[in-house]
C-alpha atoms as a PDB file:
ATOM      1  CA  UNK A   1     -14.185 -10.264 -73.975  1.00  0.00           C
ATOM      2  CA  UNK A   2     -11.318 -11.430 -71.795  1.00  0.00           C
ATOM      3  CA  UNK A   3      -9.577 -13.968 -71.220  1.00  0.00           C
ATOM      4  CA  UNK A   4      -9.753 -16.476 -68.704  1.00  0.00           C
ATOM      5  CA  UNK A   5      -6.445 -17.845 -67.455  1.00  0.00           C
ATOM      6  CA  UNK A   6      -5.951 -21.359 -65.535  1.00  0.00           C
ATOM      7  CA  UNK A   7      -3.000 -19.896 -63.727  1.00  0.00           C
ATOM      8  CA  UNK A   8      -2.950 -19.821 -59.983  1.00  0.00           C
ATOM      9  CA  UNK A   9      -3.358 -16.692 -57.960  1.00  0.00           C
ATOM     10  CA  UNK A  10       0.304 -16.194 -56.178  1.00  0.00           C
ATOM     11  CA  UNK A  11      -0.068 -15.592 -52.529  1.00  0.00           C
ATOM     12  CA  UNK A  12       1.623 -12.962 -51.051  1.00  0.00           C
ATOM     13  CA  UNK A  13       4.839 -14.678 -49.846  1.00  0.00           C
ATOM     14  CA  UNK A  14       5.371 -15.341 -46.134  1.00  0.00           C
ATOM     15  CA  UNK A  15       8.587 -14.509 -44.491  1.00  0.00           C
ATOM     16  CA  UNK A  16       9.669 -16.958 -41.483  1.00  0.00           C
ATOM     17  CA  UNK A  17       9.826 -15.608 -38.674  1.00  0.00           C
ATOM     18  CA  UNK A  18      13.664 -15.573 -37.156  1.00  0.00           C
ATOM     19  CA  UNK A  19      14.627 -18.299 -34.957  1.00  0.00           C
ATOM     20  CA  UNK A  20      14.385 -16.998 -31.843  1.00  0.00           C
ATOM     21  CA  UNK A  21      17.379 -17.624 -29.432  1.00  0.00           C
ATOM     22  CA  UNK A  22      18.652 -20.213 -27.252  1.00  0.00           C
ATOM     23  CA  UNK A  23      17.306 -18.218 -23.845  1.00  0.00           C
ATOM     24  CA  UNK A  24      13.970 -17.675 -25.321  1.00  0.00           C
ATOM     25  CA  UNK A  25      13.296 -21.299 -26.569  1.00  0.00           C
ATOM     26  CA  UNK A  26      10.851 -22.976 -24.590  1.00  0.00           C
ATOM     27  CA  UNK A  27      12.351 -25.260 -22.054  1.00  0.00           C
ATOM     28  CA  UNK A  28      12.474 -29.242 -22.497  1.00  0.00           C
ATOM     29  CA  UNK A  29      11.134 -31.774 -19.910  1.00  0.00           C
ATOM     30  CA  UNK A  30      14.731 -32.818 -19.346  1.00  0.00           C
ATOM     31  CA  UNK A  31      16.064 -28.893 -18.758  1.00  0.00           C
ATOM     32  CA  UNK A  32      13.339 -28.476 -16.464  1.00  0.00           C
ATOM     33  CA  UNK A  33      14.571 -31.574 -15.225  1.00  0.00           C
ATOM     34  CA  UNK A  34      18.071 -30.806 -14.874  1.00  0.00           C
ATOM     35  CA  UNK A  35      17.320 -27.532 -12.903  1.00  0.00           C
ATOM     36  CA  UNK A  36      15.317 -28.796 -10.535  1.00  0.00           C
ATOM     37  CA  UNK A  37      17.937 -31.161 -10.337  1.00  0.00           C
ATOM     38  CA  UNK A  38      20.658 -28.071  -9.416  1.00  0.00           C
ATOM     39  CA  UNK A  39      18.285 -26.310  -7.323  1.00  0.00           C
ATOM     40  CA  UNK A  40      17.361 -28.578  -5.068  1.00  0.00           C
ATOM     41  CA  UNK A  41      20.937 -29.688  -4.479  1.00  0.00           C
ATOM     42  CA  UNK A  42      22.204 -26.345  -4.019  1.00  0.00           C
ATOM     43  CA  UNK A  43      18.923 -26.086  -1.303  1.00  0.00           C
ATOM     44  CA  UNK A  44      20.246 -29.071   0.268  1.00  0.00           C
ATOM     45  CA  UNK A  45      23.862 -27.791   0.170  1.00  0.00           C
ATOM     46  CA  UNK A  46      22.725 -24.725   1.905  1.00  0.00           C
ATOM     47  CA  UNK A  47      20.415 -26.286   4.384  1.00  0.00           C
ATOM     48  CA  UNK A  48      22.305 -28.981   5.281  1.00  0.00           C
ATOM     49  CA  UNK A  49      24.955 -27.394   7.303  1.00  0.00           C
ATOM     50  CA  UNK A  50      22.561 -25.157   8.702  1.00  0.00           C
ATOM     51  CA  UNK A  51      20.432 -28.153  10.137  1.00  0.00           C
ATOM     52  CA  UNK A  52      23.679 -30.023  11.717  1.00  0.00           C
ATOM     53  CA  UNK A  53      24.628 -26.050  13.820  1.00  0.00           C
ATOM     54  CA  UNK A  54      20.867 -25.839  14.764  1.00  0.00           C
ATOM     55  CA  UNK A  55      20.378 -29.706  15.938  1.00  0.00           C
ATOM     56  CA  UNK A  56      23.738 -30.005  17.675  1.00  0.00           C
ATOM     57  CA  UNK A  57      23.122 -26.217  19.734  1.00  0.00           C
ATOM     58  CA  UNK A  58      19.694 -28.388  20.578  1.00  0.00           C
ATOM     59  CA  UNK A  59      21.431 -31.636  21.984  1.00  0.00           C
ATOM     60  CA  UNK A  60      22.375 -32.436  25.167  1.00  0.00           C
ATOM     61  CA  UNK A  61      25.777 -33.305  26.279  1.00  0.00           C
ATOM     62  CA  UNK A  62      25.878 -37.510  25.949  1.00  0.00           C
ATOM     63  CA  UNK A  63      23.773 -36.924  22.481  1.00  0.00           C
ATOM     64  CA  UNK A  64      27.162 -35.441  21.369  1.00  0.00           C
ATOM     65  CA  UNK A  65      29.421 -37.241  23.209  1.00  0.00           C
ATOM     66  CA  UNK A  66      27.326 -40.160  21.730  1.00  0.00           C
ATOM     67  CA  UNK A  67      27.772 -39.122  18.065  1.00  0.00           C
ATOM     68  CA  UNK A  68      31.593 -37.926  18.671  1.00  0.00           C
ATOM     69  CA  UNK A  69      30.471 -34.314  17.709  1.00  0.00           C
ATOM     70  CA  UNK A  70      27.920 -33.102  15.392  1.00  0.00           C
ATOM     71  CA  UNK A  71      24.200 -34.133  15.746  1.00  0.00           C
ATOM     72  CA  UNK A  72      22.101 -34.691  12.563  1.00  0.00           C
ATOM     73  CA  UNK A  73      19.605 -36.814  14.006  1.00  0.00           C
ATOM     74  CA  UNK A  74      17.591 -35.196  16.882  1.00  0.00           C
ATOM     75  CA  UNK A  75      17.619 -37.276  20.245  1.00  0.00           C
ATOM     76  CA  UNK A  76      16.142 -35.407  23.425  1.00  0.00           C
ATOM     77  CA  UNK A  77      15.826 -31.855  22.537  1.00  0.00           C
ATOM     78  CA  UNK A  78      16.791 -29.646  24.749  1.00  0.00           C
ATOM     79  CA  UNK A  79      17.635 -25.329  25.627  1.00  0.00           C
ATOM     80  CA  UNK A  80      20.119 -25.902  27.966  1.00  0.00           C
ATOM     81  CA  UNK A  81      22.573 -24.090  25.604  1.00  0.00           C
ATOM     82  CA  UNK A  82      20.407 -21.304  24.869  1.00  0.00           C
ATOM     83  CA  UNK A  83      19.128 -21.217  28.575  1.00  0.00           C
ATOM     84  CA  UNK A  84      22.933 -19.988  29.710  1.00  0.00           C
ATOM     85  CA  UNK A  85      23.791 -18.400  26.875  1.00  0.00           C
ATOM     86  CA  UNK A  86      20.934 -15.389  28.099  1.00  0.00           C
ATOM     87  CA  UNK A  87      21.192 -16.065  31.502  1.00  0.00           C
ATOM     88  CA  UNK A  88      23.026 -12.633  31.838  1.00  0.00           C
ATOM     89  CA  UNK A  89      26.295 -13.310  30.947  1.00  0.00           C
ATOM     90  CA  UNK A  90      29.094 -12.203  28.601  1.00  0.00           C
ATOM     91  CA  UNK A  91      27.207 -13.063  25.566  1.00  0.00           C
ATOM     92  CA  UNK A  92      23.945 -11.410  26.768  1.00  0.00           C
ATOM     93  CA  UNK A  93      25.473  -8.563  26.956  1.00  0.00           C
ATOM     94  CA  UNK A  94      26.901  -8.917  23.366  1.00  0.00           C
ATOM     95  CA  UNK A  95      23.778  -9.778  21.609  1.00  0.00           C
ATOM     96  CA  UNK A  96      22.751  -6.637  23.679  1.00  0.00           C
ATOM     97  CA  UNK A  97      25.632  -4.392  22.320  1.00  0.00           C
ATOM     98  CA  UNK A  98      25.394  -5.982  18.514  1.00  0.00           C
ATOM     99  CA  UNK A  99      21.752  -5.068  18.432  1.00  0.00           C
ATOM    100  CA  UNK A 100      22.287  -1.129  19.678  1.00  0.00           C
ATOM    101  CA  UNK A 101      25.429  -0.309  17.157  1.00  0.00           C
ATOM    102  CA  UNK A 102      23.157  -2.180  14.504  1.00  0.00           C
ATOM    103  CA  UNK A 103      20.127  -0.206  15.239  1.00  0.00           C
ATOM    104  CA  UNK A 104      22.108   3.119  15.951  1.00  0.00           C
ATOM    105  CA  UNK A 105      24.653   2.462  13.150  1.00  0.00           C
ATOM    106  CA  UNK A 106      21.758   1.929  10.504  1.00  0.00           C
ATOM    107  CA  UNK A 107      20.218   5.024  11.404  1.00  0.00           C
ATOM    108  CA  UNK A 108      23.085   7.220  11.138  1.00  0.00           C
ATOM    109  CA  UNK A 109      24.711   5.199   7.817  1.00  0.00           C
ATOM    110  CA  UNK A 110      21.131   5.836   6.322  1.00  0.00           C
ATOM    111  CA  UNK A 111      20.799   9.452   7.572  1.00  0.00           C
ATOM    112  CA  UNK A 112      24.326  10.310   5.516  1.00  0.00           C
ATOM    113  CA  UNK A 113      23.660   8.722   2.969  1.00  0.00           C
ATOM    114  CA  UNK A 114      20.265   9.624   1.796  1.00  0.00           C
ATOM    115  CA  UNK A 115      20.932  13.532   2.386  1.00  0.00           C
ATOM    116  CA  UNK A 116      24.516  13.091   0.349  1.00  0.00           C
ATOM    117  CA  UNK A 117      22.700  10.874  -2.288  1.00  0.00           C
ATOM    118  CA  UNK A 118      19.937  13.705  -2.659  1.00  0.00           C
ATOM    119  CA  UNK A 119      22.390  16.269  -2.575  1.00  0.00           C
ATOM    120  CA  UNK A 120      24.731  14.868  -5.921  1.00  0.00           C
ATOM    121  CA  UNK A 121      21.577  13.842  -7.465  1.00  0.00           C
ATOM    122  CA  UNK A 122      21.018  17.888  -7.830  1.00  0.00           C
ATOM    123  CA  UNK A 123      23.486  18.576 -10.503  1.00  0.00           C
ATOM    124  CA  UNK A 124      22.764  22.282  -9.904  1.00  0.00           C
ATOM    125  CA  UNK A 125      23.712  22.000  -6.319  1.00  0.00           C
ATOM    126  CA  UNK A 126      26.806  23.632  -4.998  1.00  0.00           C
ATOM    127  CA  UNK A 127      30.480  21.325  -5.677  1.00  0.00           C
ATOM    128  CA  UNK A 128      28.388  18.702  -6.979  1.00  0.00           C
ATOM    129  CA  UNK A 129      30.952  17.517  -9.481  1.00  0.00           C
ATOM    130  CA  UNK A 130      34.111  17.934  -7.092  1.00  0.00           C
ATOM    131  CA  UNK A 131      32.036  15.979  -3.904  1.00  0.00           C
ATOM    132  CA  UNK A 132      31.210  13.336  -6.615  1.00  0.00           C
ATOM    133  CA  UNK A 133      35.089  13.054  -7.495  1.00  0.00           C
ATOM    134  CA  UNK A 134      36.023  13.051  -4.035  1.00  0.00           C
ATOM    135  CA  UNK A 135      33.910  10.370  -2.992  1.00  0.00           C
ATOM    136  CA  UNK A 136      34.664   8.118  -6.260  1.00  0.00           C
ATOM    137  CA  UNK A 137      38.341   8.221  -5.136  1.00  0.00           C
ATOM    138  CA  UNK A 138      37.911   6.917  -1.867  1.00  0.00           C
ATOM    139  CA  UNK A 139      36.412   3.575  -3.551  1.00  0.00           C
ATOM    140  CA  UNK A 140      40.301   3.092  -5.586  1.00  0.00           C
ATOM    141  CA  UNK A 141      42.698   5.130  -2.408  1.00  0.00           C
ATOM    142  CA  UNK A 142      42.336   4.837   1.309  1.00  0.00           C
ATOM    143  CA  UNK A 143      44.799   5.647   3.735  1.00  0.00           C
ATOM    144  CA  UNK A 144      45.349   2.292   4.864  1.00  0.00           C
ATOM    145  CA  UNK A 145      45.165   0.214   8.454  1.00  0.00           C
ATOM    146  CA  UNK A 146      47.877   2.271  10.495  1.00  0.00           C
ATOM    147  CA  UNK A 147      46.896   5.906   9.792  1.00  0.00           C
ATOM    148  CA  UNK A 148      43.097   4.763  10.043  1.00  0.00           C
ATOM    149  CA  UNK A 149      44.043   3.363  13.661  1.00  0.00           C
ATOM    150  CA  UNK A 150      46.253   6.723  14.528  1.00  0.00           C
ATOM    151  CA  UNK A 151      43.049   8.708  13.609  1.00  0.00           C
ATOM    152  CA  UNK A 152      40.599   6.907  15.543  1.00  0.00           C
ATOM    153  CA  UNK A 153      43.263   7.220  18.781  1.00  0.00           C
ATOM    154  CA  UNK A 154      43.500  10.610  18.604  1.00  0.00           C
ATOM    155  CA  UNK A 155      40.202  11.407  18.562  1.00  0.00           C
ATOM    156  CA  UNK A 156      39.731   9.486  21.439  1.00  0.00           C
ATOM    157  CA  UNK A 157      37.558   6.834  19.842  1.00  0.00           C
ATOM    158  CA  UNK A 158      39.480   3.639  21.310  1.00  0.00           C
ATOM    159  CA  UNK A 159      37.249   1.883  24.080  1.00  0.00           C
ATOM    160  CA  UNK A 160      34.034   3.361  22.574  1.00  0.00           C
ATOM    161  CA  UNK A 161      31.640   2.260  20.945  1.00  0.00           C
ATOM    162  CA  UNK A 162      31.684   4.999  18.427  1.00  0.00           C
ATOM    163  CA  UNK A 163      34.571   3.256  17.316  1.00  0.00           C
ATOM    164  CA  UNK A 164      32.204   0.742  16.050  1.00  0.00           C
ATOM    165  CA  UNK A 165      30.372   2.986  14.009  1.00  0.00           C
ATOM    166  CA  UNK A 166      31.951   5.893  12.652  1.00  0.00           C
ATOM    167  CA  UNK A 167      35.040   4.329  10.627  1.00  0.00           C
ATOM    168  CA  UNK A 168      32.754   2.302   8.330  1.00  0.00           C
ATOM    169  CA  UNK A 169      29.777   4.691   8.880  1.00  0.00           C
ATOM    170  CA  UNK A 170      29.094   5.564   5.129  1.00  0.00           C
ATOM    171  CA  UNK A 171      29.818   3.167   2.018  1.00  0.00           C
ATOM    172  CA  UNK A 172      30.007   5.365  -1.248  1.00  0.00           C
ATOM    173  CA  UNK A 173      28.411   2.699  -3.525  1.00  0.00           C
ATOM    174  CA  UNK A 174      25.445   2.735  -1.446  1.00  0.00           C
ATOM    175  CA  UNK A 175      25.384   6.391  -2.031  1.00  0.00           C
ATOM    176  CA  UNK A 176      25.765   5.632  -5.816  1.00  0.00           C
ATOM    177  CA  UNK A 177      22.999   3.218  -5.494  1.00  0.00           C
ATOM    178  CA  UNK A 178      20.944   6.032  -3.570  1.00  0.00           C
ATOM    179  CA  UNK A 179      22.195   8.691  -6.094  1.00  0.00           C
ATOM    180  CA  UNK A 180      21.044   6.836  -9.719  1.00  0.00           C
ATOM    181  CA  UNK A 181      17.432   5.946  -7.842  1.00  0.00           C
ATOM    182  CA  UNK A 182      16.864   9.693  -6.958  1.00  0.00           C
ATOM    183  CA  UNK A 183      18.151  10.567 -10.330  1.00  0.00           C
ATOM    184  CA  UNK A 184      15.229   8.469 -11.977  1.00  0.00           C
ATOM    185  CA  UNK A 185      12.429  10.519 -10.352  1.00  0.00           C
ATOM    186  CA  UNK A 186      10.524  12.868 -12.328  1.00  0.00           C
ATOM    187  CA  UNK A 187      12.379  16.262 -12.005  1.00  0.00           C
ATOM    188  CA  UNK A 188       9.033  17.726 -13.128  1.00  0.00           C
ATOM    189  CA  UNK A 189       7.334  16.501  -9.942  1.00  0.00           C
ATOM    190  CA  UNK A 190      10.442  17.760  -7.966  1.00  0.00           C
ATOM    191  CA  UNK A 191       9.992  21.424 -10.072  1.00  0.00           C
ATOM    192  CA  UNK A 192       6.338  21.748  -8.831  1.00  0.00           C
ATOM    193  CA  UNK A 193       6.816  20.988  -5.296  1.00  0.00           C
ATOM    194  CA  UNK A 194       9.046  23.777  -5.282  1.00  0.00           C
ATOM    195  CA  UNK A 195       6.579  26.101  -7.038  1.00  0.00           C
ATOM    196  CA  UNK A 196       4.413  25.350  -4.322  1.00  0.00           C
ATOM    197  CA  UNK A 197       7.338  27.005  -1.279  1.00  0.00           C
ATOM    198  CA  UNK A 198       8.593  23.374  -0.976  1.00  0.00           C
ATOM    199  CA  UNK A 199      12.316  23.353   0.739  1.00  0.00           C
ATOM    200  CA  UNK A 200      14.843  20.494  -0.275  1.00  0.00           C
ATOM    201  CA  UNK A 201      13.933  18.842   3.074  1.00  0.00           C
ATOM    202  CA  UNK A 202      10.382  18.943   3.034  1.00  0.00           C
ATOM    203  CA  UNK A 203      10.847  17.481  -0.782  1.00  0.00           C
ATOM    204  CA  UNK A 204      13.182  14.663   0.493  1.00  0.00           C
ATOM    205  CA  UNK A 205      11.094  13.570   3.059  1.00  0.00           C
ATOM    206  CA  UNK A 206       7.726  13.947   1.755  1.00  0.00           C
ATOM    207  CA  UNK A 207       8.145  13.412  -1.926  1.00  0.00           C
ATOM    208  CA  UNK A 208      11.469  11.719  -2.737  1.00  0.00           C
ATOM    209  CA  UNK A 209      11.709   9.232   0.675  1.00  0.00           C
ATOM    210  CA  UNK A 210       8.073   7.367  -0.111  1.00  0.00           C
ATOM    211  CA  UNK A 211       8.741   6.983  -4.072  1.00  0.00           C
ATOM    212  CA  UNK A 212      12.106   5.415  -2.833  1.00  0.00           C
ATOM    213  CA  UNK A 213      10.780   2.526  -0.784  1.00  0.00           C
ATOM    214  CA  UNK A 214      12.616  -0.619  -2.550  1.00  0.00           C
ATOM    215  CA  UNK A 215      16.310   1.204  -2.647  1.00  0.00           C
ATOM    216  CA  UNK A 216      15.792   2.448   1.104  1.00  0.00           C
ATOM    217  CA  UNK A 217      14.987  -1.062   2.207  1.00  0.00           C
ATOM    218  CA  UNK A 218      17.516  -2.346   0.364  1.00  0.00           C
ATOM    219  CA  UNK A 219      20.255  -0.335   1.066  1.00  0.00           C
ATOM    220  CA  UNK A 220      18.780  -0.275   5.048  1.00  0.00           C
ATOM    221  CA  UNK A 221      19.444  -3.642   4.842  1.00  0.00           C
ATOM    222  CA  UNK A 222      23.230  -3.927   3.644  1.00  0.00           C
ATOM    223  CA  UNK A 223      24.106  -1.351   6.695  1.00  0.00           C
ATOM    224  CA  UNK A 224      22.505  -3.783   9.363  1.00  0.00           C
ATOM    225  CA  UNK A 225      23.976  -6.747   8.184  1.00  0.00           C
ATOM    226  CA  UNK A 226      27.490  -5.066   7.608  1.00  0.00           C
ATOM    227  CA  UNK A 227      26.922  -3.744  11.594  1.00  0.00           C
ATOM    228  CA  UNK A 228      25.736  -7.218  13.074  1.00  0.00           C
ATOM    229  CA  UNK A 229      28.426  -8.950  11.062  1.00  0.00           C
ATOM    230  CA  UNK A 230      31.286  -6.423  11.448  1.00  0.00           C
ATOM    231  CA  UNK A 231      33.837  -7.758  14.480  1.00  0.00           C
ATOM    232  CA  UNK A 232      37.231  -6.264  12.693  1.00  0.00           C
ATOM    233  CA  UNK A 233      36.715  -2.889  14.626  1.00  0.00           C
ATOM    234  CA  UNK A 234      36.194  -4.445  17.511  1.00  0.00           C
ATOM    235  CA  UNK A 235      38.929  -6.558  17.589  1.00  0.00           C
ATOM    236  CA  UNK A 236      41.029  -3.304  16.747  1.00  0.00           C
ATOM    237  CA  UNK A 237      39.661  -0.550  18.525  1.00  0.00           C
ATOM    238  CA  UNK A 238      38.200  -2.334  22.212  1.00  0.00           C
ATOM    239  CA  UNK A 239      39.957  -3.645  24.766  1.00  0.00           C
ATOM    240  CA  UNK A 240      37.316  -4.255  26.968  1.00  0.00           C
ATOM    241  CA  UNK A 241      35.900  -7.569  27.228  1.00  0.00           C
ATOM    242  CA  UNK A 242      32.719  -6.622  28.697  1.00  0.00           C
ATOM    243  CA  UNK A 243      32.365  -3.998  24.951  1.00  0.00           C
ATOM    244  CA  UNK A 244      32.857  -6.858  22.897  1.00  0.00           C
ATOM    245  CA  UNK A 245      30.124  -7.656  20.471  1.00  0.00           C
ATOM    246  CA  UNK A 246      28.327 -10.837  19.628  1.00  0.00           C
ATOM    247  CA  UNK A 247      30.564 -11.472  16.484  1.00  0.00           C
ATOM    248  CA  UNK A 248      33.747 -11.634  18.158  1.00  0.00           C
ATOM    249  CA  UNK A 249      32.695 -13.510  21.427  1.00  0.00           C
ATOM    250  CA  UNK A 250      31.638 -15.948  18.767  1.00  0.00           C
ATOM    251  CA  UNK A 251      35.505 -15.561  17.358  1.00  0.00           C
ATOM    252  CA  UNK A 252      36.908 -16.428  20.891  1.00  0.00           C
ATOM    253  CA  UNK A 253      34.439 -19.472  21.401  1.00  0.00           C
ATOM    254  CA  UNK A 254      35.049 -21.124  18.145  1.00  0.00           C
ATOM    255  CA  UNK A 255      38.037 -19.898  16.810  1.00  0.00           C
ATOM    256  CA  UNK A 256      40.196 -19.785  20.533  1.00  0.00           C
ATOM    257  CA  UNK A 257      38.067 -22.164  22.383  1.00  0.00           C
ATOM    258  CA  UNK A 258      37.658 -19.764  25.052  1.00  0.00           C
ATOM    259  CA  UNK A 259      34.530 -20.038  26.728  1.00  0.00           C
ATOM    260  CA  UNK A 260      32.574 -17.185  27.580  1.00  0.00           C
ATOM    261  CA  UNK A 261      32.581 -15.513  31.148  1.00  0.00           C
ATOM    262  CA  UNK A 262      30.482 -17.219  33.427  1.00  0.00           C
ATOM    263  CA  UNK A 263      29.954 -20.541  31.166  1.00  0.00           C
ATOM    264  CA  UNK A 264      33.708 -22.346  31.865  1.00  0.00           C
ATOM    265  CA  UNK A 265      33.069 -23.339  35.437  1.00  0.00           C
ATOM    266  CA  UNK A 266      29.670 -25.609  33.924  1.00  0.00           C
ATOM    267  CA  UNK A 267      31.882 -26.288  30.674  1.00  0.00           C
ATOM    268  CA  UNK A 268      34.388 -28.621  32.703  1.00  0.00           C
ATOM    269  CA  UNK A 269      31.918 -29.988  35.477  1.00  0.00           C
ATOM    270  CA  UNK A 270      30.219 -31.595  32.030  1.00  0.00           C
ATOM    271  CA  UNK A 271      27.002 -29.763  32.737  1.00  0.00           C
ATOM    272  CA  UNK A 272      27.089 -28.243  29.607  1.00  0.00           C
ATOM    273  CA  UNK A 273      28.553 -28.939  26.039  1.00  0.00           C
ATOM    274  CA  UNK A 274      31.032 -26.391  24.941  1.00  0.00           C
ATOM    275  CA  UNK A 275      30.477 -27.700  21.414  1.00  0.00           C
ATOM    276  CA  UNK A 276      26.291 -27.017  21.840  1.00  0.00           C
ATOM    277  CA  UNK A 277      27.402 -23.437  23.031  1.00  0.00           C
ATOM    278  CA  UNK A 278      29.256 -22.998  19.789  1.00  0.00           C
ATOM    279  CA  UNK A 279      26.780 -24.030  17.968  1.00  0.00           C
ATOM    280  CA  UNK A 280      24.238 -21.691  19.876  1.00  0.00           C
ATOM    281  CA  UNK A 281      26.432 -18.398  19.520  1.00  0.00           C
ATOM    282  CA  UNK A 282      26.220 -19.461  15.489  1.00  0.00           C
ATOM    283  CA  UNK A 283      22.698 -19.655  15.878  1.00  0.00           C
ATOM    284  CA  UNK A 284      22.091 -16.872  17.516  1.00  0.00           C
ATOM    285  CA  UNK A 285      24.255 -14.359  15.185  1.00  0.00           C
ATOM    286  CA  UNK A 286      22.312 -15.963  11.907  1.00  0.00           C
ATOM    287  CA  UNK A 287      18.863 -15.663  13.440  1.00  0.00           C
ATOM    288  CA  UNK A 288      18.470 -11.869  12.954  1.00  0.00           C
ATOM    289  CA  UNK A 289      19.334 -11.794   9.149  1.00  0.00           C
ATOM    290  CA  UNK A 290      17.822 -14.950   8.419  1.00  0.00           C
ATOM    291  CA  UNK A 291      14.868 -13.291   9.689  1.00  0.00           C
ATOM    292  CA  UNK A 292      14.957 -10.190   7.811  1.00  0.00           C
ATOM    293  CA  UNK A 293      16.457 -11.082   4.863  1.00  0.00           C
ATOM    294  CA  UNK A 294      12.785 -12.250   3.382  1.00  0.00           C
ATOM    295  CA  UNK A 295      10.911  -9.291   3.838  1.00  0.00           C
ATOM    296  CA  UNK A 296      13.471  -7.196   1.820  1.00  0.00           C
ATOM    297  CA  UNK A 297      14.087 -10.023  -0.904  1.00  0.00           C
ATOM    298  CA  UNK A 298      11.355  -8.793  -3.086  1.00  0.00           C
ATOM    299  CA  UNK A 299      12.463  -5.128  -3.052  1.00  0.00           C
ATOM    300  CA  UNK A 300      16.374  -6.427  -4.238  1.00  0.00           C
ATOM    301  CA  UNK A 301      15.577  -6.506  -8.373  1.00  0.00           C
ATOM    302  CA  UNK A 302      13.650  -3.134  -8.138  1.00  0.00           C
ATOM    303  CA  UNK A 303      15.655  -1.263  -5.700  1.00  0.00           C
ATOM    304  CA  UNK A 304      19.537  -2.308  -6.870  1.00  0.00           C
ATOM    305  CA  UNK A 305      18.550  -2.514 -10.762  1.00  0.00           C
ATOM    306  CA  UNK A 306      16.843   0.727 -10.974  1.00  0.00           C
ATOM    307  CA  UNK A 307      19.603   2.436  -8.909  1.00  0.00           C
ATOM    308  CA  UNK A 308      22.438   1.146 -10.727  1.00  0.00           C
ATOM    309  CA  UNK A 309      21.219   1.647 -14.295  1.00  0.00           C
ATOM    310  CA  UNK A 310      21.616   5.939 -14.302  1.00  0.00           C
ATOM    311  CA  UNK A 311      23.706   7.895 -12.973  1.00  0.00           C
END
């Protein structure tokens, strides 16, 4: 016979789990308070300011005179501003040159830089480690303000607008950025293209170009808002007023209180506000990347994370 025993069956003991940590902790009704909090006043921060430009470039002359300056309450909309501003005048014809060496610029920037990017990402392809070197240096060294100037003059650059283009034509991080995203794509898929008589162009474009959507749009997008914004070459390399892009008209309105050929004769008769046409020329440089900067936003995390991890 055997025994019977009153003792308890142990249970297998039960390790805790580990406390997870402080980022992974469900949030409290007060943190979700307190960011909501933050976010909307850094919204309000950001809109703010960008309400008062767009209002006052909206009011009429005795709304501002009125107020003493800056609008933030509406009274008597009105295009007056905008009306002159494109009548066909100086800074027509610099929104007109700011959006062909945006347009042209992008397309060249992107052209060197996706067929140098391919070209390193090949670490069997000819100098790859010395072009890779060279271009890393230039990101520490450059040769300064003066000899860049000296170069541009004698190659005759001055009063064109290649000048606007070619000196900042290529950034080597966006090549990096191009580089580690080519890098991540099978080299398997690469291999059997080229058992099927594929060339390295016919790969790039047809293989390598649609699985690289998100970086492309990305990087597309730091080129055309480096060329819309850029006004430093200008204001080095063009003496012509009538060259001039939007960006530094913009400079001379705000910054010199100059007004803008063809806009100072209704300026002092007090048909027009030159504080409204300030406010217009703001407008009017924001509107294009304000515009395009939400159809790229959701490609940023993929495209710049996935580039910059490898490599």
């Amino acid at each position: 016979m055997t025994a019977v025993t009153d003792r308890p069956v142990r249970e297998p003991r039960r390790w805790a789990a580990p406390p997870r940590p402080v980022w992974e902790e469900r949030p409290t009704r007060a943190g979700l308070a307190g960011k909501g909090l933050v976010l909307t006043l850094a919204c309000l921060a950001i809109l703010f300011p960008l309400w008062i430009v767009v209002v006052t470039s909206l009011s009429s002359r005795k709304t501002i005179d009125e107020t003493g300056g800056l609008v933030m309450v509406p009274e008597g909309i009105t295009f007056i501003a905008y009306e002159e501003l494109l009548s066909g005048g100086q800074v027509t014809r610099a929104a007109i040159v700011s959006i062909l060496v945006t347009l042209v610029g992008t397309l060249f920037s992107m052209t060197v830089s996706v067929l140098c990017a391919y070209g390193l990402s090949r670490t069997d392809s000819l100098g790859h480690r010395w072009i890779l070197m060279t271009l890393l240096a230039t990101m520490f060294f450059s040769a300064g303000l003066i000899p860049t100037y000296l170069l541009v003059q004698t190659l005759g650059l001055t009063d064109t607008y290649l000048a606007l283009i070619l000196p900042s034509a290529v950034s080597v991080f966006n090549i990096l950025v191009l580089r580690g995203f080519f890098m991540n794509i099978s080299p398997e898929l690469i291999d059997s293209a080229r058992i099927d008589g594929a060339g390295d162009l016919r790969i790039l474009w047809q293989i390598v170009m649609p699985l690289s959507r998100a970086v492309l749009a990305v990087i597309t997008l730091f080129y055309a808002v480096g060329y819309w914004s850029a006004w430093f070459n200008a204001s080095l390399y063009l003496n012509d007023q009538s060259m001039l892009p939007l960006q530094n008209v913009m400079i001379q309105l705000v910054q010199k209180q100059e007004a803008p050929v063809g806009l100072a004769q209704s300026i002092k008769t007090g048909q027009l506000s030159g504080l409204a046409v300030q406010m217009a020329v703001m407008v009017m440089a924001l509107v294009p990347v304000a515009v395009l900067s939400p159809f790229v936003q959701k490609h940023f995390k993929k495209g710049m994370l996935t580039g910059a991890v490898k490599g």
